[in-house]
N, C-alpha and C. Protein backbone atom coordinates (compact mmCIF):
# COMPACT_ATOMS: atom_id res chain seq x y z
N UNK A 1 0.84 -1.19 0.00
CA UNK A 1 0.00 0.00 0.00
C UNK A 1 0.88 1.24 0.00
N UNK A 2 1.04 2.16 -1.12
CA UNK A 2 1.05 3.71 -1.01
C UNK A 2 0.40 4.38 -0.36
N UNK A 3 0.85 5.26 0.77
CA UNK A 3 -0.27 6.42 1.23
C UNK A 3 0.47 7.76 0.98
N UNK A 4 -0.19 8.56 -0.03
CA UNK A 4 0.14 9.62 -0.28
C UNK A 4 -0.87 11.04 0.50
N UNK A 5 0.28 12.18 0.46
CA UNK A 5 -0.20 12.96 1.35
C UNK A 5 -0.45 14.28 0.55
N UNK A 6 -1.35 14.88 -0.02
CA UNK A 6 -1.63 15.90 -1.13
C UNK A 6 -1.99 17.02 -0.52
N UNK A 7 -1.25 18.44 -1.36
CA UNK A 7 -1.64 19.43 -1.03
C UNK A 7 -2.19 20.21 -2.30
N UNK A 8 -3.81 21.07 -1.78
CA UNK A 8 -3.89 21.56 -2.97
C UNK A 8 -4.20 23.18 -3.07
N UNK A 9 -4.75 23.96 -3.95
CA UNK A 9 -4.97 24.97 -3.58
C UNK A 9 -6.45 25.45 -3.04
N UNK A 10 -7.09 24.54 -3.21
CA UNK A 10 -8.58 24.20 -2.80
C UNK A 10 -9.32 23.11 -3.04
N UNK A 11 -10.66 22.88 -2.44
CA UNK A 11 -11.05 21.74 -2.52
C UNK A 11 -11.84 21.68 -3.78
N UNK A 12 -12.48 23.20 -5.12
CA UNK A 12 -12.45 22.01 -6.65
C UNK A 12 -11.44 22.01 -7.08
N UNK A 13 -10.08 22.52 -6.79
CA UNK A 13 -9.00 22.05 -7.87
C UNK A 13 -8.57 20.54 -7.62
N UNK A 14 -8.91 20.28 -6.14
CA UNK A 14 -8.59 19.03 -5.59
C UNK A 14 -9.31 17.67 -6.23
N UNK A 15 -10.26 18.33 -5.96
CA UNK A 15 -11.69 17.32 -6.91
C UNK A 15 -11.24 16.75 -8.31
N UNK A 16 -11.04 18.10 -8.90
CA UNK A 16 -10.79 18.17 -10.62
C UNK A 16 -9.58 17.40 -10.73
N UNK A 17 -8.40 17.60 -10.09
CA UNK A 17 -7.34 16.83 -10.32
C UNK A 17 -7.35 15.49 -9.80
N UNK A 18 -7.93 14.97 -8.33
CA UNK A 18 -8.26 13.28 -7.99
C UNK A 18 -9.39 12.91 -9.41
N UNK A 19 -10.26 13.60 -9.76
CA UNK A 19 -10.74 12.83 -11.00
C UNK A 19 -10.45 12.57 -12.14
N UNK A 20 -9.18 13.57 -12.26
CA UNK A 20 -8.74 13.37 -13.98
C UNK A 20 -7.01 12.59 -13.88
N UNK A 21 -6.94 12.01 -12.42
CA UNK A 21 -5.69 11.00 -11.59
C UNK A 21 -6.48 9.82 -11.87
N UNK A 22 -7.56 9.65 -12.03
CA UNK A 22 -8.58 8.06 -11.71
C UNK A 22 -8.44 8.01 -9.83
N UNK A 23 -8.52 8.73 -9.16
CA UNK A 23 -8.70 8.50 -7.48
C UNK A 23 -9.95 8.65 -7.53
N UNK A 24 -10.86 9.28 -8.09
CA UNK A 24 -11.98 9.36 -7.82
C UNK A 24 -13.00 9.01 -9.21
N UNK A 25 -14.08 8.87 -9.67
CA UNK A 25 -14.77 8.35 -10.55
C UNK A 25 -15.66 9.08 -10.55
N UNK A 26 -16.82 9.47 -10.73
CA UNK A 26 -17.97 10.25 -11.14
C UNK A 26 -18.81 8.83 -12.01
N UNK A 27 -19.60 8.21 -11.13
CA UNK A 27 -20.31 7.35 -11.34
C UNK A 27 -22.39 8.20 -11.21
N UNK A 28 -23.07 8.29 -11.64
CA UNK A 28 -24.17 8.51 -11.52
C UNK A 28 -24.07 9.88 -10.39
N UNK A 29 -23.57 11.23 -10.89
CA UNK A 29 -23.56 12.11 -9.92
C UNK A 29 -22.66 11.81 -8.45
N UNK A 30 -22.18 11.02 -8.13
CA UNK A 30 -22.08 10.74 -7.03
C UNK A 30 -19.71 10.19 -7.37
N UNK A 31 -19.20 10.51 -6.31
CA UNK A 31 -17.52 10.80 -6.29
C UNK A 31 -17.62 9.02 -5.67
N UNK A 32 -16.64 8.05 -6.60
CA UNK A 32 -16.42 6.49 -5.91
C UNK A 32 -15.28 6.81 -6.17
N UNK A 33 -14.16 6.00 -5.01
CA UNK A 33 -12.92 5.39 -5.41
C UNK A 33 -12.44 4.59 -6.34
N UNK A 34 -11.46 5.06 -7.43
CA UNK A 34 -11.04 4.85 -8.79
C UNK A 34 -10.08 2.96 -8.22
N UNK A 35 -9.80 2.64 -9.08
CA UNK A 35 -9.43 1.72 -9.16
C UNK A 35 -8.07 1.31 -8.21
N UNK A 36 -8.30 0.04 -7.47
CA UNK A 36 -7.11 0.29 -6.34
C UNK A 36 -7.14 1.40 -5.50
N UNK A 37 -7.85 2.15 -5.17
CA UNK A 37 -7.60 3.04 -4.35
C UNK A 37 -8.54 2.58 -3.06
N UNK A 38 -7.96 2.32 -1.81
CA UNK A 38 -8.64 1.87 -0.95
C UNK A 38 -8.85 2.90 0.03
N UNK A 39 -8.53 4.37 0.01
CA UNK A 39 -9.13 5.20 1.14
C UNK A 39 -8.91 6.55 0.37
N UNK A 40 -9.82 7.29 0.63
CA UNK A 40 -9.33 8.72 0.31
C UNK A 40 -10.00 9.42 1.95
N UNK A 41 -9.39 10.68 2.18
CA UNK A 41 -9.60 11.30 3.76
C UNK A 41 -9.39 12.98 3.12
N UNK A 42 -10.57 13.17 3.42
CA UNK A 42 -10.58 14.62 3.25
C UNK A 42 -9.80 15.22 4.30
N UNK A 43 -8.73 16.11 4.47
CA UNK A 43 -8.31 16.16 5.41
C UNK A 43 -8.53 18.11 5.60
N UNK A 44 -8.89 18.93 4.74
CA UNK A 44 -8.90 20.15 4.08
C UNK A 44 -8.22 20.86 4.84
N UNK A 45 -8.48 22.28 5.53
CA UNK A 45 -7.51 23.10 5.98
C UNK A 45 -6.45 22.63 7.50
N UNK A 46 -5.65 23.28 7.38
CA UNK A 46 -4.96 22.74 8.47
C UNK A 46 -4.80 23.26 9.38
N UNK A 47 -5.11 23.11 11.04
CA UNK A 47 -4.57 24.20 11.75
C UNK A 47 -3.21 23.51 13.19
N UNK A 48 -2.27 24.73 12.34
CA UNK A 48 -1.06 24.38 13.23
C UNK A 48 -1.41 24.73 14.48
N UNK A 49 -1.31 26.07 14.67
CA UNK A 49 -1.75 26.62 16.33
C UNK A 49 -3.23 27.08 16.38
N UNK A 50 -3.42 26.36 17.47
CA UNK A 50 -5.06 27.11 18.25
C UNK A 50 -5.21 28.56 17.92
N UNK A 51 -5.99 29.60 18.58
CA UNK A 51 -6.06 30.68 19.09
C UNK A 51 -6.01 30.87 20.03
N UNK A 52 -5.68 32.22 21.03
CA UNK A 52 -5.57 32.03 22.53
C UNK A 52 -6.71 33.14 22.36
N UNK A 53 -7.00 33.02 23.97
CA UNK A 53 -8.37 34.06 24.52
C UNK A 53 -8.16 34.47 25.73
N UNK A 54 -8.29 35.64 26.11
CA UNK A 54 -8.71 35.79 27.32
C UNK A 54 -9.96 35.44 27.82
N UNK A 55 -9.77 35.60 29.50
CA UNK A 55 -10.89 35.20 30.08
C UNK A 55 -12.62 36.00 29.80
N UNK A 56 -12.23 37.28 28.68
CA UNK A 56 -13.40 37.90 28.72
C UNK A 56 -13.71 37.60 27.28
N UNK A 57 -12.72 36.97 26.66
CA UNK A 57 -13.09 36.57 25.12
C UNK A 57 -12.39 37.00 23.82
N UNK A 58 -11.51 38.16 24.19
CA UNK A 58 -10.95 38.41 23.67
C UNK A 58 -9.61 37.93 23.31
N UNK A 59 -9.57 37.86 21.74
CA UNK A 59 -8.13 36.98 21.12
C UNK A 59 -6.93 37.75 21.33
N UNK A 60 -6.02 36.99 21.93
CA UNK A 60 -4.83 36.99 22.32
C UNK A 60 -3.99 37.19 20.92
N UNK A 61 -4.20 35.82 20.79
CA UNK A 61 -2.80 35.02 19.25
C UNK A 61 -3.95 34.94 18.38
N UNK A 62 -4.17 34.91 17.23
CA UNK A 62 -4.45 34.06 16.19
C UNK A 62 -4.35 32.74 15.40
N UNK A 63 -5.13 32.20 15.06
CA UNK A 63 -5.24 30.40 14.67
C UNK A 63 -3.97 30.87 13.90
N UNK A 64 -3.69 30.11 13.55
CA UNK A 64 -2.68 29.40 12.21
C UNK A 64 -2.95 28.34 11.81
N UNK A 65 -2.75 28.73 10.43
CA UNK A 65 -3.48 27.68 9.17
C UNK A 65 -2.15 26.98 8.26
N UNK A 66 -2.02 25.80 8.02
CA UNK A 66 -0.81 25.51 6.75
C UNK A 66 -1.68 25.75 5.47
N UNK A 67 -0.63 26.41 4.68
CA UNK A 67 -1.33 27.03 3.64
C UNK A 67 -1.68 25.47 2.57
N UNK A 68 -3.01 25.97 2.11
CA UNK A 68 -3.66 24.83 1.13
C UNK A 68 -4.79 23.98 1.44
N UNK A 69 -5.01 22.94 0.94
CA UNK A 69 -6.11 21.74 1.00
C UNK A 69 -5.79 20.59 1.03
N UNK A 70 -5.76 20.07 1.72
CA UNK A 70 -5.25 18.48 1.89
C UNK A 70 -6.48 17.17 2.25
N UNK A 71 -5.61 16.63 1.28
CA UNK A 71 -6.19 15.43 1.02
C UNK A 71 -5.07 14.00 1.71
N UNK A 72 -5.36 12.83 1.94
CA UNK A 72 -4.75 11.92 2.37
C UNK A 72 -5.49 10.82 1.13
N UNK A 73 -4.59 9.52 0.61
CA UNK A 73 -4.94 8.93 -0.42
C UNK A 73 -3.78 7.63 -0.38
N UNK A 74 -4.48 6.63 -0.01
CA UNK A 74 -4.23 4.90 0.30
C UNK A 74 -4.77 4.37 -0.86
N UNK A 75 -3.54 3.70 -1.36
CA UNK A 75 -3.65 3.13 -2.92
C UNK A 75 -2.91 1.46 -2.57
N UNK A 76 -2.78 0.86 -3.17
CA UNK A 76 -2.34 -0.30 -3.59
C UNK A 76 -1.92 -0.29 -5.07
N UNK A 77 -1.65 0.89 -6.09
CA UNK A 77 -1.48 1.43 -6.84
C UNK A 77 -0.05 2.13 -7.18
N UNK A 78 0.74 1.77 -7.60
CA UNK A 78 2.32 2.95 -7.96
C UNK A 78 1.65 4.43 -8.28
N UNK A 79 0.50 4.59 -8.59
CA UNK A 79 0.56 6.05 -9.24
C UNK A 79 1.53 6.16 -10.55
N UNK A 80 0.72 5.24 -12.09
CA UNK A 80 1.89 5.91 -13.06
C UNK A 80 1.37 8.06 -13.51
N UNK A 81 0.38 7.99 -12.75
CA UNK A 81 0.33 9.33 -13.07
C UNK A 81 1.16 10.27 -12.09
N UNK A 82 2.01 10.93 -11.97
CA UNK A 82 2.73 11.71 -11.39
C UNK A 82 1.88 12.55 -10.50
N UNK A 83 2.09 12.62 -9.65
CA UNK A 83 1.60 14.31 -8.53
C UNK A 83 2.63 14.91 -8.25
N UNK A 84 2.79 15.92 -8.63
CA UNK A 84 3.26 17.16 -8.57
C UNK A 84 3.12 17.93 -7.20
N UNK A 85 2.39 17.37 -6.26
CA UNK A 85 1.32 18.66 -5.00
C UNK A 85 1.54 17.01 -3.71
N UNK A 86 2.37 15.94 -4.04
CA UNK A 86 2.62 15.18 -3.04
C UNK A 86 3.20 16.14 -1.92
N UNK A 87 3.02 16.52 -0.60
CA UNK A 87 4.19 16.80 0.55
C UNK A 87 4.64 15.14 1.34
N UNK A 88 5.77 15.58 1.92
CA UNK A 88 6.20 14.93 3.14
C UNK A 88 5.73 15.74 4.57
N UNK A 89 5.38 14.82 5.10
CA UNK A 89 5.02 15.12 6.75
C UNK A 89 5.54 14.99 7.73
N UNK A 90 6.29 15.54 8.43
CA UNK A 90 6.62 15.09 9.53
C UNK A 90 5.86 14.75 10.95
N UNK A 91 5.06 15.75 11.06
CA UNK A 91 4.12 14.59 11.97
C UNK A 91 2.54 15.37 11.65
N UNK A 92 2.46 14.24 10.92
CA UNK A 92 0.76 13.92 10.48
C UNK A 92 -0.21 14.15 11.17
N UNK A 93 -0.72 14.96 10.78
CA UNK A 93 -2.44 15.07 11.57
C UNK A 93 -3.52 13.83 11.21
N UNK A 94 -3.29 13.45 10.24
CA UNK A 94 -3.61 12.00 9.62
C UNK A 94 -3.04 10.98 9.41
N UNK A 95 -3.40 9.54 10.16
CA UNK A 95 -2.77 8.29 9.30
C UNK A 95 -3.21 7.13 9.11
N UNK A 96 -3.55 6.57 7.96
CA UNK A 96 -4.29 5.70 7.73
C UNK A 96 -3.73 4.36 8.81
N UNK A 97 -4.39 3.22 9.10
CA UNK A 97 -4.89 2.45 10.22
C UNK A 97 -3.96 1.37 9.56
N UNK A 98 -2.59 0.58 10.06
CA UNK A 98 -1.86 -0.46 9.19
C UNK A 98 -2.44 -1.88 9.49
């Protein structure tokens, strides 16, 4: 099993590109997993740091976001189609179940 970790610039460019990869299918209106692909995980924005508050409600810090859209994608598949928008993670907010 491949588990690849995708970043995109939103969730239709994300769409448009898992469907024209074969990760996803467009069967009767409705998004199925393309061939060999045994999980896809929406994983979309990311947030590194919380926000802080005071006790009356007022924000301290501001969230922080990793920039993009992420997707997570468990194949049994090489991928002869290339991704370009793969990252490496060092520690995952997501991981598929071995």
């Amino acid at each position: 099993m491949r588990e690849l970790k995708l970043k995109y610039a939103d969730k239709v460019s994300a769409i448009e590109d898992l469907t024209a990869k074969g990760v996803y299918q467009e069967i009767e209106e409705q998004l199925v997993f393309g061939n060999n692909i045994h999980g896809v995980v929406e994983i979309g924005v990311i947030t590194l740091t919380d926000a802080t508050f005071n006790k009356k409600g007022k924000e301290l810090t501001p969230i922080v976001l990793a920039e993009g859209y992420h997707y997570d994608v468990l194949s049994s598949d090489q991928f002869t189609t290339f991704f370009t928008n793969e990252i490496i993670v060092n520690h995952p907010k997501h991981r598929f179940a071995e």
